[in-house]
N, C-alpha and C. Protein backbone atom coordinates (compact mmCIF):
# COMPACT_ATOMS: atom_id res chain seq x y z
N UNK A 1 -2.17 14.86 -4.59
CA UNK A 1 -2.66 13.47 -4.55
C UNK A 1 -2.67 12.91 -5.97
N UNK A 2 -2.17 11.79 -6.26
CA UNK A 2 -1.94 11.18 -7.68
C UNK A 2 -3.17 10.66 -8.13
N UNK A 3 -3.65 10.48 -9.20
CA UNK A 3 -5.41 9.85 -9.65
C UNK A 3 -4.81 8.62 -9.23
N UNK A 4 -6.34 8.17 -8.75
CA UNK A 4 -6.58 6.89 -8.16
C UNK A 4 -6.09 5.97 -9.01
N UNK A 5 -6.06 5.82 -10.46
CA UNK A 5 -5.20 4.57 -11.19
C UNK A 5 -4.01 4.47 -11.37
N UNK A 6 -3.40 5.56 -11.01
CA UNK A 6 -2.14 5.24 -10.44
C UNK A 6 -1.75 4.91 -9.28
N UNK A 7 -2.64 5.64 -8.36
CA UNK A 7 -2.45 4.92 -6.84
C UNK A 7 -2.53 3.26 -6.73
N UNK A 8 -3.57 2.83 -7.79
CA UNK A 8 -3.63 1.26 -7.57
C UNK A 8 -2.90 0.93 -8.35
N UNK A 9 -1.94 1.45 -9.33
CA UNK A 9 -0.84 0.62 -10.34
C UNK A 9 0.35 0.50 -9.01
N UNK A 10 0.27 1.86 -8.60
CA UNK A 10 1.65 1.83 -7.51
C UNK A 10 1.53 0.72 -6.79
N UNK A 11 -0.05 0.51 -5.59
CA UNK A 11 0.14 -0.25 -4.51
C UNK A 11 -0.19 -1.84 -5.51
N UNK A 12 -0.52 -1.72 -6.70
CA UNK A 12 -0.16 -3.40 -7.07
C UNK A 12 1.84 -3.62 -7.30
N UNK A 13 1.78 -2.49 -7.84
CA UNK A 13 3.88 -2.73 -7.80
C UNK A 13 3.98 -3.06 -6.76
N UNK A 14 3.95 -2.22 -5.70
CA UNK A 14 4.22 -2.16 -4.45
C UNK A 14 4.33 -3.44 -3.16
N UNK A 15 3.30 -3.61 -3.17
CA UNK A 15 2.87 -4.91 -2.62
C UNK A 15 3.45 -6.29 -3.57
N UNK A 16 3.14 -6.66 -4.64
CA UNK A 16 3.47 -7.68 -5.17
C UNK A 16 4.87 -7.54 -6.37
N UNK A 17 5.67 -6.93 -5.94
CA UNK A 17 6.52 -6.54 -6.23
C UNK A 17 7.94 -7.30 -5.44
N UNK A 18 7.16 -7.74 -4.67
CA UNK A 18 8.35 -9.13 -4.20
C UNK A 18 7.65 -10.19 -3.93
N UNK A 19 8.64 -10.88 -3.72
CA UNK A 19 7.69 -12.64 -3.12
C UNK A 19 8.02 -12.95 -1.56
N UNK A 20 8.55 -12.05 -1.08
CA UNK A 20 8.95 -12.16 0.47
C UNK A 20 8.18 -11.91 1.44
N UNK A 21 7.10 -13.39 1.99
CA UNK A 21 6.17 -12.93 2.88
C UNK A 21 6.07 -11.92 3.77
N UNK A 22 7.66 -11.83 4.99
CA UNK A 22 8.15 -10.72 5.75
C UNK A 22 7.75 -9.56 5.10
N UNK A 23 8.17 -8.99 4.15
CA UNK A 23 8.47 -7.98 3.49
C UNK A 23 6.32 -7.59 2.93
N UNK A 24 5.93 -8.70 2.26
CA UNK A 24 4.25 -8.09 2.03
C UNK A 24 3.94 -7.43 3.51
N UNK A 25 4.36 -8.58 4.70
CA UNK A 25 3.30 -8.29 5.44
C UNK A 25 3.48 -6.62 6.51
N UNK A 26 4.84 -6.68 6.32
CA UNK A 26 5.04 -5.50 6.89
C UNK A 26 4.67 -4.22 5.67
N UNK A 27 4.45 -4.66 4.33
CA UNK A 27 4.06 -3.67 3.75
C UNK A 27 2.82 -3.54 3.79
N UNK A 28 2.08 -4.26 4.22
CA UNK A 28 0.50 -4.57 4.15
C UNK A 28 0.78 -3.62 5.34
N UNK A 29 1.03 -3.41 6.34
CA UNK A 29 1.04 -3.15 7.52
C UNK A 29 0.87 -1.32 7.30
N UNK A 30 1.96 -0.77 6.63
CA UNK A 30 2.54 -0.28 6.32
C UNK A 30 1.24 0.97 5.36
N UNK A 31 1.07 0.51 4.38
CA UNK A 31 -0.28 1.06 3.44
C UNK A 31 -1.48 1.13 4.55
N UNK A 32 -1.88 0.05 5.72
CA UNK A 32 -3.05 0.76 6.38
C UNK A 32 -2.62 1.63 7.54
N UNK A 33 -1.48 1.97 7.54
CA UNK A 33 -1.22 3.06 8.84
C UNK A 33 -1.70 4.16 7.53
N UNK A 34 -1.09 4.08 6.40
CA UNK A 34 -0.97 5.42 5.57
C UNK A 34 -2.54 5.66 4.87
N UNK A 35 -3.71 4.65 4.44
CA UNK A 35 -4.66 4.51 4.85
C UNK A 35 -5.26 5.03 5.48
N UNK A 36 -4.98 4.76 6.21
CA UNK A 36 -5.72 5.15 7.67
C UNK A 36 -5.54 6.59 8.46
N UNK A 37 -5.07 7.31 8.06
CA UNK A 37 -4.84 8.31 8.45
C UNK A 37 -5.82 9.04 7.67
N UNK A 38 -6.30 8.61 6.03
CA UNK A 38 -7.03 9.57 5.72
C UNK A 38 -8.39 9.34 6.24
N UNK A 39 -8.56 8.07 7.18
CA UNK A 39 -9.85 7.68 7.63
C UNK A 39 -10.03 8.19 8.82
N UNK A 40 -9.44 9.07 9.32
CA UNK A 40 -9.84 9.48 10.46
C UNK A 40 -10.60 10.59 10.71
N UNK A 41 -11.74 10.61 10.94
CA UNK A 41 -12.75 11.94 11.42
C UNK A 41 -12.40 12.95 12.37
């Protein structure tokens, strides 16, 4: 697992790393499946 300030340098590249609504929103989409997996009990 990478330290957390890189995890948020990545998902700020990541995410705003284009200007193509399509493209955020399926990445938005995208980070809470991967998210979310560590949220599961």
């Amino acid at each position: 697992m990478m330290a957390l300030p890189e995890v948020l340098k990545f998902i700020v590249r990541y995410v705003f790393g284009t200007n193509n609504l399509i493209n955020l929103g399926e990445r938005a989409c995208l980070l809470t499946l991967y998210f979310g997996r560590f949220n599961i009990r």
